[in-house]
N, C-alpha and C. Protein backbone atom coordinates (compact mmCIF):
# COMPACT_ATOMS: atom_id res chain seq x y z
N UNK A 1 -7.53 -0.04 -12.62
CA UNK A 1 -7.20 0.08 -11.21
C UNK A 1 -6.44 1.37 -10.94
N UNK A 2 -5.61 1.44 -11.95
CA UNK A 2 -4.80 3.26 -11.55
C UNK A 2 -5.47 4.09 -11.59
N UNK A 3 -5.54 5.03 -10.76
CA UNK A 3 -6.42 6.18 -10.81
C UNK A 3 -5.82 7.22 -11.88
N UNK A 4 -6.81 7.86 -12.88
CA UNK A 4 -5.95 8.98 -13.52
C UNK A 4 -5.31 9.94 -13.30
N UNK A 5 -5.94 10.74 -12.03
CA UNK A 5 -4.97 12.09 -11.65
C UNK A 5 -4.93 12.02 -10.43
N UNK A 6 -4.52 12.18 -9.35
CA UNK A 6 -4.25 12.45 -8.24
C UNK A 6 -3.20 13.46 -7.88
N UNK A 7 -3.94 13.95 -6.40
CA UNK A 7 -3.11 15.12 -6.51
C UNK A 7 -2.21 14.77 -5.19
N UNK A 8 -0.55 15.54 -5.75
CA UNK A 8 0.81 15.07 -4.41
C UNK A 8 -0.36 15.51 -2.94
N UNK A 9 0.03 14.44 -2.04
CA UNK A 9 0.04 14.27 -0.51
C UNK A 9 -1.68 14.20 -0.20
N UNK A 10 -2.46 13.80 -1.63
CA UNK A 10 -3.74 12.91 -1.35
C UNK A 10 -4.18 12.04 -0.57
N UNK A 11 -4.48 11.94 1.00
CA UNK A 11 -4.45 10.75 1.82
C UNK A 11 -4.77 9.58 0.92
N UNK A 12 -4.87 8.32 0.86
CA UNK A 12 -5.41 7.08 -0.08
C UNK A 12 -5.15 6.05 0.98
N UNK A 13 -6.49 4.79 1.12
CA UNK A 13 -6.22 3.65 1.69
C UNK A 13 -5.67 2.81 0.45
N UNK A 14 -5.15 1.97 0.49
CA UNK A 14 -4.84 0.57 -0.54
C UNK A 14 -5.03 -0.37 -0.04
N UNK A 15 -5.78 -1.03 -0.58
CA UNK A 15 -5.40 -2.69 -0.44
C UNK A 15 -4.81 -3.02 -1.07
N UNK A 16 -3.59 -4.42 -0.75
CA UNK A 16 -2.99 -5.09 -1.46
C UNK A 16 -2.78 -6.55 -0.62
N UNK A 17 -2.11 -7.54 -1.55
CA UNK A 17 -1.99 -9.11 -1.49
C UNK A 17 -0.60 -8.63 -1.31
N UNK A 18 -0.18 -9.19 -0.05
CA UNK A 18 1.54 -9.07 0.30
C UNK A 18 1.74 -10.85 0.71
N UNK A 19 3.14 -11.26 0.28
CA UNK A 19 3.56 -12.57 0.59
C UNK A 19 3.25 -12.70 1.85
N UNK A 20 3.34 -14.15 2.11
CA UNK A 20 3.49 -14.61 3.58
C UNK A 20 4.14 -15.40 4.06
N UNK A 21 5.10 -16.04 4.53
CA UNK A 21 6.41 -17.18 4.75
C UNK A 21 6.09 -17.42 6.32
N UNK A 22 6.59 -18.76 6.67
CA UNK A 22 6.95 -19.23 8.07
C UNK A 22 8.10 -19.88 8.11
N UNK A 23 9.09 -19.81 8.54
CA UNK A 23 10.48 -21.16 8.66
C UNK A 23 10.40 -21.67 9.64
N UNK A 24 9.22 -21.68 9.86
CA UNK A 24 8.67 -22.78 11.01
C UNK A 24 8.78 -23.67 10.26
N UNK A 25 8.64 -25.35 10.79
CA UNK A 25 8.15 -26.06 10.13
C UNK A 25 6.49 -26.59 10.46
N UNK A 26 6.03 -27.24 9.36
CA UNK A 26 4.42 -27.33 9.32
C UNK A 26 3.80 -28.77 8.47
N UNK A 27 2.97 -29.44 9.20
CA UNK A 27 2.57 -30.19 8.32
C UNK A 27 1.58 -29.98 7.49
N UNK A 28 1.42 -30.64 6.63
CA UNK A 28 0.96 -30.58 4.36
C UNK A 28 -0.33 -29.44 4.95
N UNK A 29 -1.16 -29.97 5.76
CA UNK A 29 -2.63 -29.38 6.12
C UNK A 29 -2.61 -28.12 6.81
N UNK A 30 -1.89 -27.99 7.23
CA UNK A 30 -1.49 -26.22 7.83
C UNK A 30 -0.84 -25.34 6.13
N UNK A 31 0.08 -26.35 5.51
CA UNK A 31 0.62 -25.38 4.85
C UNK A 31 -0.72 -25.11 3.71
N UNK A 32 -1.05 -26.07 3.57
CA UNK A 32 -2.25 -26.18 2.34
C UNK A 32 -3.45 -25.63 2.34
N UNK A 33 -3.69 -25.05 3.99
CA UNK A 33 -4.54 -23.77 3.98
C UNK A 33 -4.02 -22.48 4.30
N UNK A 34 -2.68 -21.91 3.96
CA UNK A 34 -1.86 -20.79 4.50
C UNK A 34 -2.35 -20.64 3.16
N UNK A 35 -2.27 -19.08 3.20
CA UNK A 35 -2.51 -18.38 1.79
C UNK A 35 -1.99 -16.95 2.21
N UNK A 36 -1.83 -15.43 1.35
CA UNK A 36 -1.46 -14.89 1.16
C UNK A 36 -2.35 -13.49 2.15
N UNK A 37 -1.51 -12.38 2.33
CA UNK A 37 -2.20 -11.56 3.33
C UNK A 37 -2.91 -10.64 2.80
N UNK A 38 -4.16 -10.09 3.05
CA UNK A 38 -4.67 -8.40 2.89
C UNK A 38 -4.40 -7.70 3.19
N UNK A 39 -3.58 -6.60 2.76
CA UNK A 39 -2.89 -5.43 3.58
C UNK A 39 -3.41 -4.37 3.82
N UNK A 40 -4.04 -3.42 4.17
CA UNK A 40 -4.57 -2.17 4.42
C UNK A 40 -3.21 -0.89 4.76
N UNK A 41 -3.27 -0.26 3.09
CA UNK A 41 -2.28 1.14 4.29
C UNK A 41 -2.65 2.21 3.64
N UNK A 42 -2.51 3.09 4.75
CA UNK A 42 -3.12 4.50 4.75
C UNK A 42 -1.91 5.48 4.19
N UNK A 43 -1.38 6.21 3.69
CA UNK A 43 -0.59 7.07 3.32
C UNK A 43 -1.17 8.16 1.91
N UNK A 44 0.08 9.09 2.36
CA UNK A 44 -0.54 10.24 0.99
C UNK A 44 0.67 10.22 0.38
N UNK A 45 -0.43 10.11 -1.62
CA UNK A 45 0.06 9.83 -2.62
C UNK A 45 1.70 10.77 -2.67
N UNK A 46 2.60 10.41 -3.35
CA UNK A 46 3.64 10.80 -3.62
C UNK A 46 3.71 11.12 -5.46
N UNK A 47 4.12 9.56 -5.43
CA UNK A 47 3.87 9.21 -6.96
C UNK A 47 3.37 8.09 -7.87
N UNK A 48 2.94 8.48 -8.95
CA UNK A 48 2.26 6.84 -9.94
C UNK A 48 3.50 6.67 -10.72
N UNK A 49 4.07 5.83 -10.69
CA UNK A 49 5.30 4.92 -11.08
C UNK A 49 4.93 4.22 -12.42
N UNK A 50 5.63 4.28 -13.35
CA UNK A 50 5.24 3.01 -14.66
C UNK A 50 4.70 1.40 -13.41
N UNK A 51 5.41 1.11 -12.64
CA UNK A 51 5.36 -0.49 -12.27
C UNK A 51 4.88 -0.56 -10.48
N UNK A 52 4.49 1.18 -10.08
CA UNK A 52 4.58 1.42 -8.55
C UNK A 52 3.66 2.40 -7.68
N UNK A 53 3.23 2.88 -7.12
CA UNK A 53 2.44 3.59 -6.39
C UNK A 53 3.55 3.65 -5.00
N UNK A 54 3.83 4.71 -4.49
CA UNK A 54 4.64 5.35 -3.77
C UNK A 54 3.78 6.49 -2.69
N UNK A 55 3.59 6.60 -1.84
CA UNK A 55 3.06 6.82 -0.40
C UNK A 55 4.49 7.50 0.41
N UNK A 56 3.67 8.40 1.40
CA UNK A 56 4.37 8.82 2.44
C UNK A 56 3.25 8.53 3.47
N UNK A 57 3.87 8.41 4.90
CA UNK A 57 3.52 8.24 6.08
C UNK A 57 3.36 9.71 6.52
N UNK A 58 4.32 10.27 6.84
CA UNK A 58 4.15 11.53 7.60
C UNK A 58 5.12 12.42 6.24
N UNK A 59 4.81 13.50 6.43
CA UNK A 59 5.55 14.48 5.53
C UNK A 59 6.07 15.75 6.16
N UNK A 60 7.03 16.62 6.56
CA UNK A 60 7.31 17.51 7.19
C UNK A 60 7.17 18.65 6.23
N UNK A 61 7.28 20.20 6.39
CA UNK A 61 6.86 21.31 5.93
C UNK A 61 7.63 21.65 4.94
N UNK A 62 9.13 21.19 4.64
CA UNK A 62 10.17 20.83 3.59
C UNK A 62 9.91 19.65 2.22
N UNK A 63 8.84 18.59 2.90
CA UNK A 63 8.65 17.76 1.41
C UNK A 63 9.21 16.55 2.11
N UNK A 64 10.19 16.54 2.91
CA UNK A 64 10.96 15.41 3.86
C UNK A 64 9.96 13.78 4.51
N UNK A 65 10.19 12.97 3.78
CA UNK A 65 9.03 11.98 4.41
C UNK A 65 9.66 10.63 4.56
N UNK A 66 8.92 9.75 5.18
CA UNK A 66 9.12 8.23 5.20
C UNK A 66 8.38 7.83 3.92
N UNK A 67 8.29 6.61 3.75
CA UNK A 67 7.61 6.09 2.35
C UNK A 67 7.36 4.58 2.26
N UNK A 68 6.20 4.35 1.60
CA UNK A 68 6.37 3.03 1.00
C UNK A 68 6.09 2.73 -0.77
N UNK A 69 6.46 1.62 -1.14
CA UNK A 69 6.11 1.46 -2.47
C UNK A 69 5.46 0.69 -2.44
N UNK A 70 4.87 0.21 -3.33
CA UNK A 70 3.67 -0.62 -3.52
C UNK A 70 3.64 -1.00 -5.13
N UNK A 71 4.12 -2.26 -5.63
CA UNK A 71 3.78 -2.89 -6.69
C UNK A 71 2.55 -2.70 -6.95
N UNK A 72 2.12 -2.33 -8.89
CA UNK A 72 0.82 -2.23 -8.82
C UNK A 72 -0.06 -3.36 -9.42
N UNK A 73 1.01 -4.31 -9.44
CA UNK A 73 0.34 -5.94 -9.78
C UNK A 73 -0.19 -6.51 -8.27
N UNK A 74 0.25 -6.22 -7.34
CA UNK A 74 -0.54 -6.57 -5.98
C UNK A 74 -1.29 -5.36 -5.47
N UNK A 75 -1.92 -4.39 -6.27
CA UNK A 75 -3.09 -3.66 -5.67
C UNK A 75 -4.34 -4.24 -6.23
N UNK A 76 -5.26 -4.07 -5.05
CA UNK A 76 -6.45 -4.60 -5.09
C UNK A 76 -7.44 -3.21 -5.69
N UNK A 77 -7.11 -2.61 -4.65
CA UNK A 77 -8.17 -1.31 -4.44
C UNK A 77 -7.45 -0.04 -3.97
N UNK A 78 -7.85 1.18 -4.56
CA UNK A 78 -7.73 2.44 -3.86
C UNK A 78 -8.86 3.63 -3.58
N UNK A 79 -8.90 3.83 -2.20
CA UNK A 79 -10.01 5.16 -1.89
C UNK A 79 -9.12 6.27 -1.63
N UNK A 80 -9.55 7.11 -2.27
CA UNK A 80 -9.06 8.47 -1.86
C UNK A 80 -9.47 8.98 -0.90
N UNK A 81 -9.66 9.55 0.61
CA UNK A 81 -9.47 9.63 1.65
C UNK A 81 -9.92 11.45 2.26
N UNK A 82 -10.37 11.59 2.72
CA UNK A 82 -10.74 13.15 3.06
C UNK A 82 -9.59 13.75 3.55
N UNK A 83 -9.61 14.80 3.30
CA UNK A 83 -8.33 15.57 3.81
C UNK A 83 -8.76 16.26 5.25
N UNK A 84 -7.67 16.09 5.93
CA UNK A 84 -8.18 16.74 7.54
C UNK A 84 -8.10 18.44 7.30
N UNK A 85 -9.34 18.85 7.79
CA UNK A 85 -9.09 20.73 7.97
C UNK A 85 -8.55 21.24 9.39
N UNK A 86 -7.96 22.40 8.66
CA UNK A 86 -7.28 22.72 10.73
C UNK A 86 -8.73 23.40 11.29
């Protein structure tokens, strides 16, 4: 599933299986078909982690970004993504 090389600020979609909770309350037959979510996110690669895959959202001209991590026991899938031309 890990890709071997990728290069920093590679757009990539992921899928992944993220938890799902309600503190609602629910009876047996609602809870007993609740199951777990598909996530779709778009970001460019940062870094491959021993245990993580790491994404930025937006990146400024300094390296400066938002981020997410991503366990790589809940990735499904990754596409590498076209890069936009100016």
């Amino acid at each position: 599933m890990r890709p071997k090389r990728i290069i920093k600020y590679t757009p990539l979609q992921v899928s992944w299986t993220d938890i799902v909770s309600d503190a609602a309350w629910h009876d047996r037959d609602e809870i007993e078909k609740a199951d777990t979510a598909m996530i779709q996110t778009i970001g460019f690669f940062l870094q491959n982690k021993k245990k993580s895959l790491k994404l930025a959202h937006s990146v400024t001209d300094d390296g400066a970004s938002d981020y997410t991590i991503i366990p790589w026991a809940v990735i499904k899938q990754i596409k590498e993504l076209k890069h936009v031309s100016d």
